[in-house]
PDB file of N, CA and C in Angstrom:
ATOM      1  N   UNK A   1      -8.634  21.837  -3.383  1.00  0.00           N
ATOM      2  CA  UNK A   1      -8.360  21.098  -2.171  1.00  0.00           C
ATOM      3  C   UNK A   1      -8.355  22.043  -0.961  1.00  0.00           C
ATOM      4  N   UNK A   2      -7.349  22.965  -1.123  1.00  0.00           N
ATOM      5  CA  UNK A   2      -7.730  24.424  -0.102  1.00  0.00           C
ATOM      6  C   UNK A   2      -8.747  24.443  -0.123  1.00  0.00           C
ATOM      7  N   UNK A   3      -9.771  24.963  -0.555  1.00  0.00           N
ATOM      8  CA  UNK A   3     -11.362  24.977  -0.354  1.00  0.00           C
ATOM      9  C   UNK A   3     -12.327  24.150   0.546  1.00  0.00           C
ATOM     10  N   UNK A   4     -11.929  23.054   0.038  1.00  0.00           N
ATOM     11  CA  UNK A   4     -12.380  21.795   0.817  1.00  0.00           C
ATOM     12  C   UNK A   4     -12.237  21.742   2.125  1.00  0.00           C
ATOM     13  N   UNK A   5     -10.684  21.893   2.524  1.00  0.00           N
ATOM     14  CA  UNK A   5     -10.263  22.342   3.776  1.00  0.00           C
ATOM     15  C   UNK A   5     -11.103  23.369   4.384  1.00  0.00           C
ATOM     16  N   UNK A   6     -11.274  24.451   4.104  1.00  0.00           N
ATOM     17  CA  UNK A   6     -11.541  25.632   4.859  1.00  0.00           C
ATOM     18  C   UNK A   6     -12.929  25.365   5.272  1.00  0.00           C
ATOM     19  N   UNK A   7     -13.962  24.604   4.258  1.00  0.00           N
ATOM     20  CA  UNK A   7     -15.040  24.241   4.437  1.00  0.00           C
ATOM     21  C   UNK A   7     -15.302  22.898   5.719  1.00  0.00           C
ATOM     22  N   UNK A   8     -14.539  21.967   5.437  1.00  0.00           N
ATOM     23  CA  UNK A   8     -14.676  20.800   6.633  1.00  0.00           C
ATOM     24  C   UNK A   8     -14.164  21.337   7.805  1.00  0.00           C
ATOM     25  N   UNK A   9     -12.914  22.473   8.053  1.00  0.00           N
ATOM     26  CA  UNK A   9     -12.621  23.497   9.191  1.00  0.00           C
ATOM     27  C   UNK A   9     -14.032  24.251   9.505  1.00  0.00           C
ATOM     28  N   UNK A  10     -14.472  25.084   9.019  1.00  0.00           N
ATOM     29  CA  UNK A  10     -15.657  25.371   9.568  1.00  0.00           C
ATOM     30  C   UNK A  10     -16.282  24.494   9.762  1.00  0.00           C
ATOM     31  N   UNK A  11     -16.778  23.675   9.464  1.00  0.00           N
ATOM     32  CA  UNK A  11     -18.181  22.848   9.852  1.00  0.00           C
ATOM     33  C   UNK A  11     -17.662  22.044  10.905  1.00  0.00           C
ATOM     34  N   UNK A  12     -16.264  21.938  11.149  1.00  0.00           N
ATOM     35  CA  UNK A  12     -16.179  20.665  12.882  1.00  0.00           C
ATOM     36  C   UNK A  12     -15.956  22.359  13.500  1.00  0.00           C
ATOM     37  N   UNK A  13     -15.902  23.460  13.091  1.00  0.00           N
ATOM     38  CA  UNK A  13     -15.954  24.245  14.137  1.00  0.00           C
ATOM     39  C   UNK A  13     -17.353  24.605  14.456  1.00  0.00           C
ATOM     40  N   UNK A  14     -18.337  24.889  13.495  1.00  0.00           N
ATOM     41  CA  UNK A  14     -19.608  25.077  14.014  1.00  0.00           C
ATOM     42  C   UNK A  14     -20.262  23.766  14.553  1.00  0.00           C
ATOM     43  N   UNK A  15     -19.756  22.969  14.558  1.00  0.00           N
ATOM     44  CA  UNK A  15     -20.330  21.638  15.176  1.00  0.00           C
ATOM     45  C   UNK A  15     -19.686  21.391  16.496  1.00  0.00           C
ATOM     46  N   UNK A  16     -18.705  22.291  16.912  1.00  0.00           N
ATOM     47  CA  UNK A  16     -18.214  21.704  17.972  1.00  0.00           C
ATOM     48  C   UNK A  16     -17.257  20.398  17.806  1.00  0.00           C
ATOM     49  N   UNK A  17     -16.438  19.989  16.883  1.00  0.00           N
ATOM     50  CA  UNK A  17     -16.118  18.972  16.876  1.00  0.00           C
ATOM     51  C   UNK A  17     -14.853  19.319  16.531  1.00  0.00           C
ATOM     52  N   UNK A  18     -14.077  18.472  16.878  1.00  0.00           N
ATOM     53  CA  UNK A  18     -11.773  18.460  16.693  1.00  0.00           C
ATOM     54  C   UNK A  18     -12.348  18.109  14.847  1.00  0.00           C
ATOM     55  N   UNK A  19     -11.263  19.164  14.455  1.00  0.00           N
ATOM     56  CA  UNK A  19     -11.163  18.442  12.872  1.00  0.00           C
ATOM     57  C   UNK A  19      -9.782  17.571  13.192  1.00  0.00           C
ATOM     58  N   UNK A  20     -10.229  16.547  12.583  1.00  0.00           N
ATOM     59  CA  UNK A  20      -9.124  15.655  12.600  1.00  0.00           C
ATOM     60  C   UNK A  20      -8.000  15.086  11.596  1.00  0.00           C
ATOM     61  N   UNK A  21      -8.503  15.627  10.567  1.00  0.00           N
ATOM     62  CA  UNK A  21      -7.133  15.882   9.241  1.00  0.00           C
ATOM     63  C   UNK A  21      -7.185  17.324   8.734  1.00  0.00           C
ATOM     64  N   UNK A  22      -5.667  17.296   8.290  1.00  0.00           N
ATOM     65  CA  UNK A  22      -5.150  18.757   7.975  1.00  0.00           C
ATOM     66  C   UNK A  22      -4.937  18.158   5.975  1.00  0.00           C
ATOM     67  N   UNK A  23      -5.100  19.339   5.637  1.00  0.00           N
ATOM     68  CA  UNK A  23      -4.860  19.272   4.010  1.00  0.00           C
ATOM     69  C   UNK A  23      -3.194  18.696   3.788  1.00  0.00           C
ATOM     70  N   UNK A  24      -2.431  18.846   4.366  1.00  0.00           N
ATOM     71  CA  UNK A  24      -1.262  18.281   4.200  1.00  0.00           C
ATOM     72  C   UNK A  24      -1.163  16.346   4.138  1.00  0.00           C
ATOM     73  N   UNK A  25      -1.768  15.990   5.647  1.00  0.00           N
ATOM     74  CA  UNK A  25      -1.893  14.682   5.200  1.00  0.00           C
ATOM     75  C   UNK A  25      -2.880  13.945   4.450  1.00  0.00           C
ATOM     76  N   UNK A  26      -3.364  14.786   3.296  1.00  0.00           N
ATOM     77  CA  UNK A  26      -4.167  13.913   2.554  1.00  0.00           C
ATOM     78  C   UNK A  26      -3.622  14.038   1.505  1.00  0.00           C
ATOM     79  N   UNK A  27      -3.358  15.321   0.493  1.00  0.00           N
ATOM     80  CA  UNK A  27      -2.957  15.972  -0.979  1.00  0.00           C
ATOM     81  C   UNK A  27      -1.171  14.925  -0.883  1.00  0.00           C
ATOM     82  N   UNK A  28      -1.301  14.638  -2.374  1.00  0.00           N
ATOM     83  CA  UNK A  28      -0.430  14.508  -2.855  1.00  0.00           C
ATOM     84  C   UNK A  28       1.470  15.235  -3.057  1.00  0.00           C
ATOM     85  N   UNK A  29       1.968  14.683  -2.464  1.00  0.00           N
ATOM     86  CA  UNK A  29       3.555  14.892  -2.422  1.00  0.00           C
ATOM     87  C   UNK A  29       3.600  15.885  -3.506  1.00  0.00           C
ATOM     88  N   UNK A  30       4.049  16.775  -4.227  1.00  0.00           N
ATOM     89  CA  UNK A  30       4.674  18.066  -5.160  1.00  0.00           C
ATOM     90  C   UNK A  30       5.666  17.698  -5.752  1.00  0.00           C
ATOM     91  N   UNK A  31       5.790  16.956  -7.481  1.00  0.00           N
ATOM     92  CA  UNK A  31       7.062  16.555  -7.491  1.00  0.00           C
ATOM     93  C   UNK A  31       8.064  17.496  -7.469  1.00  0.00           C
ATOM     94  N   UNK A  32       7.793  18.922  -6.781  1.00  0.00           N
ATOM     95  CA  UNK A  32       9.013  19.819  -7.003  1.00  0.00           C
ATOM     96  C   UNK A  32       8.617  20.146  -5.891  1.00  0.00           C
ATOM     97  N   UNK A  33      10.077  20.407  -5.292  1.00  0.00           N
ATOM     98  CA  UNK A  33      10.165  20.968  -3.580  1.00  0.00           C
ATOM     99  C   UNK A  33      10.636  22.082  -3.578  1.00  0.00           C
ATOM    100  N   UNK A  34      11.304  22.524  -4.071  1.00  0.00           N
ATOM    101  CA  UNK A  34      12.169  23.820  -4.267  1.00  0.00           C
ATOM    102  C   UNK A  34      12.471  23.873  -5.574  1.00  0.00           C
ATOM    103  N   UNK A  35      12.946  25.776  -5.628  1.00  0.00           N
ATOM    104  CA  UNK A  35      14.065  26.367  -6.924  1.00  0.00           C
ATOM    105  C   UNK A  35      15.052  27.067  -6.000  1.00  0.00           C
ATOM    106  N   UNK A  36      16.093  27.320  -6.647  1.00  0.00           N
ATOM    107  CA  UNK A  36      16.774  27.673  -6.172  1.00  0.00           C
ATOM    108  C   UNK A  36      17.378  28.829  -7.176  1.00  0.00           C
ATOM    109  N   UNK A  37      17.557  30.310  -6.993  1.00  0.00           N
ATOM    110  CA  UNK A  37      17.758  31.331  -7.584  1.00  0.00           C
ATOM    111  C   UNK A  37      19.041  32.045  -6.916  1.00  0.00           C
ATOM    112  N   UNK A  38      19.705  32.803  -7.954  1.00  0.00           N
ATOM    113  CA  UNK A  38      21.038  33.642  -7.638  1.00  0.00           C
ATOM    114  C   UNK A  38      20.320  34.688  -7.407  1.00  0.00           C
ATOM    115  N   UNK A  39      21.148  35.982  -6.463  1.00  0.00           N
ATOM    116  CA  UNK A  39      20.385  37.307  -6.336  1.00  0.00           C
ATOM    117  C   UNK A  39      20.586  38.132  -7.740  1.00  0.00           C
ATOM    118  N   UNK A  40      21.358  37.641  -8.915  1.00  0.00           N
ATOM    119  CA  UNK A  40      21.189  38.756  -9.883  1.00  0.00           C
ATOM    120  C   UNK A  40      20.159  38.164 -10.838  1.00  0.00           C
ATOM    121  N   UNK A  41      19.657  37.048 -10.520  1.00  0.00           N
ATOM    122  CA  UNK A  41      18.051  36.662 -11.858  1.00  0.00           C
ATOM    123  C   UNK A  41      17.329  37.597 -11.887  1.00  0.00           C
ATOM    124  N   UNK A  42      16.899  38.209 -12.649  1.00  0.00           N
ATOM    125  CA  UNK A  42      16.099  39.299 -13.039  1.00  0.00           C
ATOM    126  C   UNK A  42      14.568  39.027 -12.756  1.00  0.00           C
ATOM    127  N   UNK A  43      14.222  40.147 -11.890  1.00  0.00           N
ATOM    128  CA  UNK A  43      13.179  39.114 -10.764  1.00  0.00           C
ATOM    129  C   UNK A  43      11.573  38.679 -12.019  1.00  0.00           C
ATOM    130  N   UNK A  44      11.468  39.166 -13.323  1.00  0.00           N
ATOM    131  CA  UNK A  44       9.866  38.778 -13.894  1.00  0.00           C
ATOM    132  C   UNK A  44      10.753  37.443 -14.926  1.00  0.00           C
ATOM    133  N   UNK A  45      11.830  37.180 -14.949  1.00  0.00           N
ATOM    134  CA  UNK A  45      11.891  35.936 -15.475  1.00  0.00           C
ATOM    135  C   UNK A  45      12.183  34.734 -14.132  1.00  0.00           C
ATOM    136  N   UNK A  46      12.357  35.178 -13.135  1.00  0.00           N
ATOM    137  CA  UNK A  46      12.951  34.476 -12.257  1.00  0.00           C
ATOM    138  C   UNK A  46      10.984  34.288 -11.418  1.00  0.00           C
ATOM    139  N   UNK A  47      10.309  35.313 -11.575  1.00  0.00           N
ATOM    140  CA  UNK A  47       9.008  34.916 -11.015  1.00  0.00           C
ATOM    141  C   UNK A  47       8.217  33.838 -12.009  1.00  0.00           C
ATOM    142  N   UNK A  48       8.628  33.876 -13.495  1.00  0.00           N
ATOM    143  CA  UNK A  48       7.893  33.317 -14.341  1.00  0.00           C
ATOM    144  C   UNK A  48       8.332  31.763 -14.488  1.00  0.00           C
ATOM    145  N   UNK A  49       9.342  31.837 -13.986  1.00  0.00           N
ATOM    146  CA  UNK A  49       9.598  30.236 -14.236  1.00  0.00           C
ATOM    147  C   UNK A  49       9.182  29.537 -12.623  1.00  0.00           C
ATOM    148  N   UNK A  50       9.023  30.262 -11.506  1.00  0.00           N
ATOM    149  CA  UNK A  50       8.287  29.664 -10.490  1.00  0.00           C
ATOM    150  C   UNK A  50       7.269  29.454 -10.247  1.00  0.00           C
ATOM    151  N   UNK A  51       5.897  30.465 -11.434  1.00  0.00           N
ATOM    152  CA  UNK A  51       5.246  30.375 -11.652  1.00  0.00           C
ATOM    153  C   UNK A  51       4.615  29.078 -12.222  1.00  0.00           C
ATOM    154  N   UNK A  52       5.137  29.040 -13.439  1.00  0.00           N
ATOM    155  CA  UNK A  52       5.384  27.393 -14.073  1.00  0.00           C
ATOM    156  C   UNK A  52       5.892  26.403 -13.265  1.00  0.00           C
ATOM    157  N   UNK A  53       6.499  26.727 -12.563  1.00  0.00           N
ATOM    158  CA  UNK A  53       7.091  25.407 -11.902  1.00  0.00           C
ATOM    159  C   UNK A  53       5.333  24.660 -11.494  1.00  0.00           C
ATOM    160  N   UNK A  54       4.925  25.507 -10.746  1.00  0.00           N
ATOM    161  CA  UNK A  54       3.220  25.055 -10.389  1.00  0.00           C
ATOM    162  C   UNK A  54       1.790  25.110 -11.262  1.00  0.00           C
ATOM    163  N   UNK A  55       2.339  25.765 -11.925  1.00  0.00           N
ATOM    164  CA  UNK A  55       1.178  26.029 -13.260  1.00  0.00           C
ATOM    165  C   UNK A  55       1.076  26.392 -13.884  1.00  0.00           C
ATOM    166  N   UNK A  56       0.979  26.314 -15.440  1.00  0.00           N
ATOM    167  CA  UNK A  56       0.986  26.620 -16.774  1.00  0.00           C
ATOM    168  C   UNK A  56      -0.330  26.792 -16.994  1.00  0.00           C
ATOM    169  N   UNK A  57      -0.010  28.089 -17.183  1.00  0.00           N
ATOM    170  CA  UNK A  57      -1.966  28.595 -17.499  1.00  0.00           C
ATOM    171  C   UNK A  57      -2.559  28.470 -18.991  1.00  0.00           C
ATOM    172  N   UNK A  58      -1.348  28.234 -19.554  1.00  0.00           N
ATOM    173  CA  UNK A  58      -1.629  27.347 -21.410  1.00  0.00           C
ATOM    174  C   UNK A  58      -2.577  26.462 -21.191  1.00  0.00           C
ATOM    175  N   UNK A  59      -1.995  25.842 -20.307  1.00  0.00           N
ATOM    176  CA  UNK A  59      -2.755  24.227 -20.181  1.00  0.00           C
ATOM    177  C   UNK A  59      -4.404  25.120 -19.767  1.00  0.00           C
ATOM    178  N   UNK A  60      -4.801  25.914 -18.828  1.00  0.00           N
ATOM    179  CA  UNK A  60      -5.824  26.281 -18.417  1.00  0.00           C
ATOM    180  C   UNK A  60      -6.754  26.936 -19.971  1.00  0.00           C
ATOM    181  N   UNK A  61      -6.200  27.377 -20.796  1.00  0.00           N
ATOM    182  CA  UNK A  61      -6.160  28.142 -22.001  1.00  0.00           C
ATOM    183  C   UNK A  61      -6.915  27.333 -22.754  1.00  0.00           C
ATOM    184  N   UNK A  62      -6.044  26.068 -23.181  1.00  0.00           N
ATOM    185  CA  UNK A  62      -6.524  25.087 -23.805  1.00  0.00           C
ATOM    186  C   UNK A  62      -7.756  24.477 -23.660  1.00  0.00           C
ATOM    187  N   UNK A  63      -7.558  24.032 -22.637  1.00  0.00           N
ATOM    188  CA  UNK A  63      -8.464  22.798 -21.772  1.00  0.00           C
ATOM    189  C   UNK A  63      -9.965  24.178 -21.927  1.00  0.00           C
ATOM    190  N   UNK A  64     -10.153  25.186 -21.486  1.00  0.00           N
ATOM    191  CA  UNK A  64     -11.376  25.584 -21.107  1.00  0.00           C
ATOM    192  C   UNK A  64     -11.586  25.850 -23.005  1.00  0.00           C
ATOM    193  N   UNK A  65     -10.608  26.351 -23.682  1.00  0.00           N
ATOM    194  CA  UNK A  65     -11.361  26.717 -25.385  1.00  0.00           C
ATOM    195  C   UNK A  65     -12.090  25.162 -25.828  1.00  0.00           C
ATOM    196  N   UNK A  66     -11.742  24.262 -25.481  1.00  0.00           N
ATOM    197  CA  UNK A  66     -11.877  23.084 -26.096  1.00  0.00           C
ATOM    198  C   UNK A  66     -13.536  22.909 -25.159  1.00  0.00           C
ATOM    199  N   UNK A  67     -13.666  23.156 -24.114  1.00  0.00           N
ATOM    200  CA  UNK A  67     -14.894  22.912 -23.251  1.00  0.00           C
ATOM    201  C   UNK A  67     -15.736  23.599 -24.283  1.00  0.00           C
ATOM    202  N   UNK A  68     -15.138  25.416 -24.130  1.00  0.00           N
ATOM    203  CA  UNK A  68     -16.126  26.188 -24.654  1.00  0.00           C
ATOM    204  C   UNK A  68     -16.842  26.028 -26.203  1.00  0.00           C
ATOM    205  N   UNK A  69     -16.241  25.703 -26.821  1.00  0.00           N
ATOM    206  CA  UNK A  69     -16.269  25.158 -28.448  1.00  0.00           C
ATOM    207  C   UNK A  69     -16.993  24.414 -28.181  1.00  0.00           C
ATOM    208  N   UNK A  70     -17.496  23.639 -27.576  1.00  0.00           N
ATOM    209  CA  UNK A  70     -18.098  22.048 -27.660  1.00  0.00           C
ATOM    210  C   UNK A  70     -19.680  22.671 -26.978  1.00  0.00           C
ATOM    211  N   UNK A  71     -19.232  23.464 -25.737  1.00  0.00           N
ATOM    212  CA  UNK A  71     -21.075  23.532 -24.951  1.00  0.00           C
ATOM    213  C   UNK A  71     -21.120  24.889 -25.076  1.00  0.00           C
ATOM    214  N   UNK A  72     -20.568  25.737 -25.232  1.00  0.00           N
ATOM    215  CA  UNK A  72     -20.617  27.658 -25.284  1.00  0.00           C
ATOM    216  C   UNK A  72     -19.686  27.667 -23.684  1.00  0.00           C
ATOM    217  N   UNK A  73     -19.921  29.213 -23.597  1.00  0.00           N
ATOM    218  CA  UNK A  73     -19.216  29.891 -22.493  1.00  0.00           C
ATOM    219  C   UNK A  73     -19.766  29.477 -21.242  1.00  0.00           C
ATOM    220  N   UNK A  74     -20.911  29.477 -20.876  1.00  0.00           N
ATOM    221  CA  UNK A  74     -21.330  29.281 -19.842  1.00  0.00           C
ATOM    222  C   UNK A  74     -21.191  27.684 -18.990  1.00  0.00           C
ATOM    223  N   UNK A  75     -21.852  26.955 -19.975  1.00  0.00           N
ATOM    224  CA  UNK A  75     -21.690  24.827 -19.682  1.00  0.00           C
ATOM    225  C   UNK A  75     -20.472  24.926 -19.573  1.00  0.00           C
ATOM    226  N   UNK A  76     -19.459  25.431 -20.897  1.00  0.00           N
ATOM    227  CA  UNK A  76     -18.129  25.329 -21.030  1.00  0.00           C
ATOM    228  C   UNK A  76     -17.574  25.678 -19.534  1.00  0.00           C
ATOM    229  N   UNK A  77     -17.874  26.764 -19.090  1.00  0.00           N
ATOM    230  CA  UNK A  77     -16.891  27.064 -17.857  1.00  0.00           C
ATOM    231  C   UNK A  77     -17.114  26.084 -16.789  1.00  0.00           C
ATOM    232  N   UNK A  78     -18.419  25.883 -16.593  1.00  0.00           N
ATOM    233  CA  UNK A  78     -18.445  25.157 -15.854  1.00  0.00           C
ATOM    234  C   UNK A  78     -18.167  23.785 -15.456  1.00  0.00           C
ATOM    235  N   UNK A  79     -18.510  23.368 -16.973  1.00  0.00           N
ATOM    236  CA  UNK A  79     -17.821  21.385 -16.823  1.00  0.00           C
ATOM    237  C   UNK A  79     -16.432  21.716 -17.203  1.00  0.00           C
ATOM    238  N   UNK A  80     -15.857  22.025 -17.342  1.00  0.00           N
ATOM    239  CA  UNK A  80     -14.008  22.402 -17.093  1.00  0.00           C
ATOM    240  C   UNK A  80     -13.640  22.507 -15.981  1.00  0.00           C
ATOM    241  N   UNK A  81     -14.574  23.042 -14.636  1.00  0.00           N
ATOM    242  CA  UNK A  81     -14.233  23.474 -13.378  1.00  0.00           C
ATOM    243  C   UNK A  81     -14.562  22.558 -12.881  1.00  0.00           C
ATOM    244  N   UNK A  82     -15.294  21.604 -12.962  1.00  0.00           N
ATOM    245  CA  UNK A  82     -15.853  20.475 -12.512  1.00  0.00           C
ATOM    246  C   UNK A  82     -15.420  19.571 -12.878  1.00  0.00           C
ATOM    247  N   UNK A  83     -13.934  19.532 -13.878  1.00  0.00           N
ATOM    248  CA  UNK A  83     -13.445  18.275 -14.395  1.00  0.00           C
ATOM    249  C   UNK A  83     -11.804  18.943 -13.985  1.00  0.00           C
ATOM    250  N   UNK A  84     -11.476  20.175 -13.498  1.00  0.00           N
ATOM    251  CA  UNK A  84     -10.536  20.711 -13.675  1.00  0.00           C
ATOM    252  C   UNK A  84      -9.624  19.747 -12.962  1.00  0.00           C
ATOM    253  N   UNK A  85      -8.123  19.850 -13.329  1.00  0.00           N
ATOM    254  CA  UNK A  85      -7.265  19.004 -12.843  1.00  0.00           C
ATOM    255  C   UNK A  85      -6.944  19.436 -11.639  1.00  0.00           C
ATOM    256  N   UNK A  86      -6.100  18.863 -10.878  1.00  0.00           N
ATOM    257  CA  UNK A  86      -5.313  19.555  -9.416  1.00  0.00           C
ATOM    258  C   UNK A  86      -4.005  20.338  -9.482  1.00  0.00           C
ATOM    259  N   UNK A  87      -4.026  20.878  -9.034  1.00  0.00           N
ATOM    260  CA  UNK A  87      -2.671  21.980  -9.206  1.00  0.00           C
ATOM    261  C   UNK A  87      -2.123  22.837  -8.063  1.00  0.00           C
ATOM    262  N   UNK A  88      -0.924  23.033  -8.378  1.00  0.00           N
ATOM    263  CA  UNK A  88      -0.789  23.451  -6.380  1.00  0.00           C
ATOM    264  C   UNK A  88      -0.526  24.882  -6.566  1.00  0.00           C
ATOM    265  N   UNK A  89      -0.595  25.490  -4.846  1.00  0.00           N
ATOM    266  CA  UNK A  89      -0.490  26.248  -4.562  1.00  0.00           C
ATOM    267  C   UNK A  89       0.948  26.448  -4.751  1.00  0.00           C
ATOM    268  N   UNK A  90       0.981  27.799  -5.038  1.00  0.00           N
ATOM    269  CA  UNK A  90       2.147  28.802  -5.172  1.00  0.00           C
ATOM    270  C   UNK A  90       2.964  28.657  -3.878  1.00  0.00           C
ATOM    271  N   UNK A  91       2.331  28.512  -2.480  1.00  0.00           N
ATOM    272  CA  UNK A  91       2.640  28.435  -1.147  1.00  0.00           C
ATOM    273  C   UNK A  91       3.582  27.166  -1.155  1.00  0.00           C
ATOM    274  N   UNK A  92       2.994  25.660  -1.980  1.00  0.00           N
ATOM    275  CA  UNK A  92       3.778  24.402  -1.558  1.00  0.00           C
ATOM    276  C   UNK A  92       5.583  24.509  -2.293  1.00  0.00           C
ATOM    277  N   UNK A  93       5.778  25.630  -2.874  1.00  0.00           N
ATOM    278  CA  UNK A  93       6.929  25.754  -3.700  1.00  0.00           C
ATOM    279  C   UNK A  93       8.279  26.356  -3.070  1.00  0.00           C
ATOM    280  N   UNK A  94       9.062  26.254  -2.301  1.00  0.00           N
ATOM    281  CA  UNK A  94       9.710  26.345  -1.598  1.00  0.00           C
ATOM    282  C   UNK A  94      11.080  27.543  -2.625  1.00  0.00           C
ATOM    283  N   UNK A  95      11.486  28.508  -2.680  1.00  0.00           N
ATOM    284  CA  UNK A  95      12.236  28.969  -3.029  1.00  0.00           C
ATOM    285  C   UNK A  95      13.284  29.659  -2.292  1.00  0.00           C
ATOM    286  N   UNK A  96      14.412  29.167  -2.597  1.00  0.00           N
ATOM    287  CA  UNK A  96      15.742  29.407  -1.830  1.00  0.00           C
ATOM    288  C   UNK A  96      16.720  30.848  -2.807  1.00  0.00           C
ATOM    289  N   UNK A  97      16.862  31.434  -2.160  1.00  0.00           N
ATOM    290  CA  UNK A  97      17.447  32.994  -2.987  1.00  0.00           C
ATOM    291  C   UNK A  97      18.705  33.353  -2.290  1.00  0.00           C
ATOM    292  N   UNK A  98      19.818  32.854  -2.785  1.00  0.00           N
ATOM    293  CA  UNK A  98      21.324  33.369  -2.381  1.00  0.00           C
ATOM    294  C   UNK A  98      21.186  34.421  -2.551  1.00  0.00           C
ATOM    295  N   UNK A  99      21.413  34.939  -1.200  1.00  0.00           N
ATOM    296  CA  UNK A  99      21.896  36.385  -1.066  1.00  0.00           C
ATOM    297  C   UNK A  99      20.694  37.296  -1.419  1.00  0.00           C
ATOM    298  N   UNK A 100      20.665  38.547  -1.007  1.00  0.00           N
ATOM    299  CA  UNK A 100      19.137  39.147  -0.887  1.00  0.00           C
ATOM    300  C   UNK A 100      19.550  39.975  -1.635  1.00  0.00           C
ATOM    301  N   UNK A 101      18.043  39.915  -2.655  1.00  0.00           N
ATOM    302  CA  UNK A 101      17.603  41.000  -3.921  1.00  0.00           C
ATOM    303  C   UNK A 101      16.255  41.694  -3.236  1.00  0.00           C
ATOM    304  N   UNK A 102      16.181  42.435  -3.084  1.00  0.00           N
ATOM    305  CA  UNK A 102      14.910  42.868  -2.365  1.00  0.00           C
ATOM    306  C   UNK A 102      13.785  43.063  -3.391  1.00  0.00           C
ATOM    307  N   UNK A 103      14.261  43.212  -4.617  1.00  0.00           N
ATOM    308  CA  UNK A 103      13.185  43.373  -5.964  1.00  0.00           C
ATOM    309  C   UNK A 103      12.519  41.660  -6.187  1.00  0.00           C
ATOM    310  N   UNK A 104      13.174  41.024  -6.056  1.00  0.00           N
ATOM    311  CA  UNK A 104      13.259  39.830  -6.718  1.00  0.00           C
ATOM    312  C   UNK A 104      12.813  39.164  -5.274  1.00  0.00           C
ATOM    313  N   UNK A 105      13.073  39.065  -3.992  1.00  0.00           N
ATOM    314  CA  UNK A 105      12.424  39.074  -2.640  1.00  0.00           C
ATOM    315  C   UNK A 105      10.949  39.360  -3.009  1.00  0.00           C
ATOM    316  N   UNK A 106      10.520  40.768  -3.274  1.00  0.00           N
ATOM    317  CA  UNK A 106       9.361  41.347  -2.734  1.00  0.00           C
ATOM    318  C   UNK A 106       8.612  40.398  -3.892  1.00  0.00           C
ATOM    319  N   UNK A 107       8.706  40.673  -5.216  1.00  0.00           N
ATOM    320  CA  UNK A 107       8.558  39.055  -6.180  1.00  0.00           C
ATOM    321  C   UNK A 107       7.827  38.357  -5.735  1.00  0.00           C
ATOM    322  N   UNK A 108       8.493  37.336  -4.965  1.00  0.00           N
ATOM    323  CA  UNK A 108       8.510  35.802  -4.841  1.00  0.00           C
ATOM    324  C   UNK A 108       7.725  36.054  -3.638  1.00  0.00           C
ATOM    325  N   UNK A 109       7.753  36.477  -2.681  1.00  0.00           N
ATOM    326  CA  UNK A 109       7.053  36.989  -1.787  1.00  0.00           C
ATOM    327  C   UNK A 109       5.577  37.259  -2.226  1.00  0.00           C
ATOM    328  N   UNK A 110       5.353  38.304  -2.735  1.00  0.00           N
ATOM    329  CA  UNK A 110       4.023  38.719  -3.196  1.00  0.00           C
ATOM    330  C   UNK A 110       3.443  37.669  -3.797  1.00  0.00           C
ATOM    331  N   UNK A 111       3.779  37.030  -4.476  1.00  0.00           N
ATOM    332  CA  UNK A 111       3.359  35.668  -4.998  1.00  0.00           C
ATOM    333  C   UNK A 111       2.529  34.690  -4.063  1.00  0.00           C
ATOM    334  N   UNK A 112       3.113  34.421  -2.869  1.00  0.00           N
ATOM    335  CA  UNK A 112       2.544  33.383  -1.744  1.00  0.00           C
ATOM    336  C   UNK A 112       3.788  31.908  -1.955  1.00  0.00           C
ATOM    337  N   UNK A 113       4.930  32.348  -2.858  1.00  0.00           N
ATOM    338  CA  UNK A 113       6.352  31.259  -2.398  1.00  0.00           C
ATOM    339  C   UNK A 113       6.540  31.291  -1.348  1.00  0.00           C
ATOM    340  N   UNK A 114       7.060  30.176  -0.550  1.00  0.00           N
ATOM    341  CA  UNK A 114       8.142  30.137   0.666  1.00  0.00           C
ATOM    342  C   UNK A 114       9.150  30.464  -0.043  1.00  0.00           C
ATOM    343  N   UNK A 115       9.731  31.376   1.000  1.00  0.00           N
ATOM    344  CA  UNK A 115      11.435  32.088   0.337  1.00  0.00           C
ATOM    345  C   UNK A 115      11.754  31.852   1.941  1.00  0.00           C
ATOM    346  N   UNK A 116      13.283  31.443   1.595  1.00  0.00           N
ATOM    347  CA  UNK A 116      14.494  31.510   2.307  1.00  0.00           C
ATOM    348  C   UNK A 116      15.524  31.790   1.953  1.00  0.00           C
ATOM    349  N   UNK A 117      16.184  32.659   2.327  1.00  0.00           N
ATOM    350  CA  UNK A 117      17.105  33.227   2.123  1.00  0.00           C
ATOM    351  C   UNK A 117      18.445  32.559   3.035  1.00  0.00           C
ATOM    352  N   UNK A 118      19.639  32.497   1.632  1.00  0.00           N
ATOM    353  CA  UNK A 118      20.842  32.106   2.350  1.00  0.00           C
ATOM    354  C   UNK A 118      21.544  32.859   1.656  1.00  0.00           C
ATOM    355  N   UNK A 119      21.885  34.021   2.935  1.00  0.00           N
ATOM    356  CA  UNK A 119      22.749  35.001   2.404  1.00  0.00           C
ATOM    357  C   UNK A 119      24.509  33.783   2.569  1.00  0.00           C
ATOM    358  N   UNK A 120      25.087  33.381   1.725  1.00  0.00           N
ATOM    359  CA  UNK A 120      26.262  33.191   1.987  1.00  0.00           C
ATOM    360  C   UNK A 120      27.540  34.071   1.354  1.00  0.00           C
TER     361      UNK A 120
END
């Protein structure tokens, strides 16, 4: 869907033309808005379950062996990518971190999460 975007953004820009929808009002609501983490979660289990929160790469695992088995590596990759499901960005995941871990910060950060921090 990002993709899509960046592509219809260029083309009303090389055309001269207002783009007139943003990827937000079209894509589907996220049934998860946030996590919410303590500063002592140990930041590669505390990255791995935010990870999952948006995508389970099992599922990616699966889904492409089952393509590949059926047409080889090459068809396989491709009608998987062309049938692939939707899945969100790391960015739409909102993560809230009591109190600042700077390990576990730089984490979630490097990732492309929204982090906010409430130091209370």
């Amino acid at each position: 869907m990002r993709g899509t975007e960046l592509v219809y953004q260029a083309l009303m820009e090389h055309f001269g033309l207002p783009a007139r929808r943003k990827l937000g009002q079209i894509k589907p609501e996220p049934w998860l808005h946030k996590v919410v983490l303590t500063a002592w979660a140990p930041p590669l289990e505390a990255l791995a379950l935010c990870v999952r929160a948006c995508y389970d790469v099992r599922r990616d695992m699966v889904g492409f062996e089952r393509y590949r088995r059926r047409l080889g590596m090459a068809a396989g990759f491709d009608r998987y990518r062309a049938e692939y499901p939707v899945r969100r960005e790391f960015s739409t995941l909102r993560v809230d971190l009591k109190k600042n871990n700077a390990g576990l910060r730089d984490a979630i950060e490097g990732f492309g999460f929204k982090l906010k921090l409430a130091n209370k």
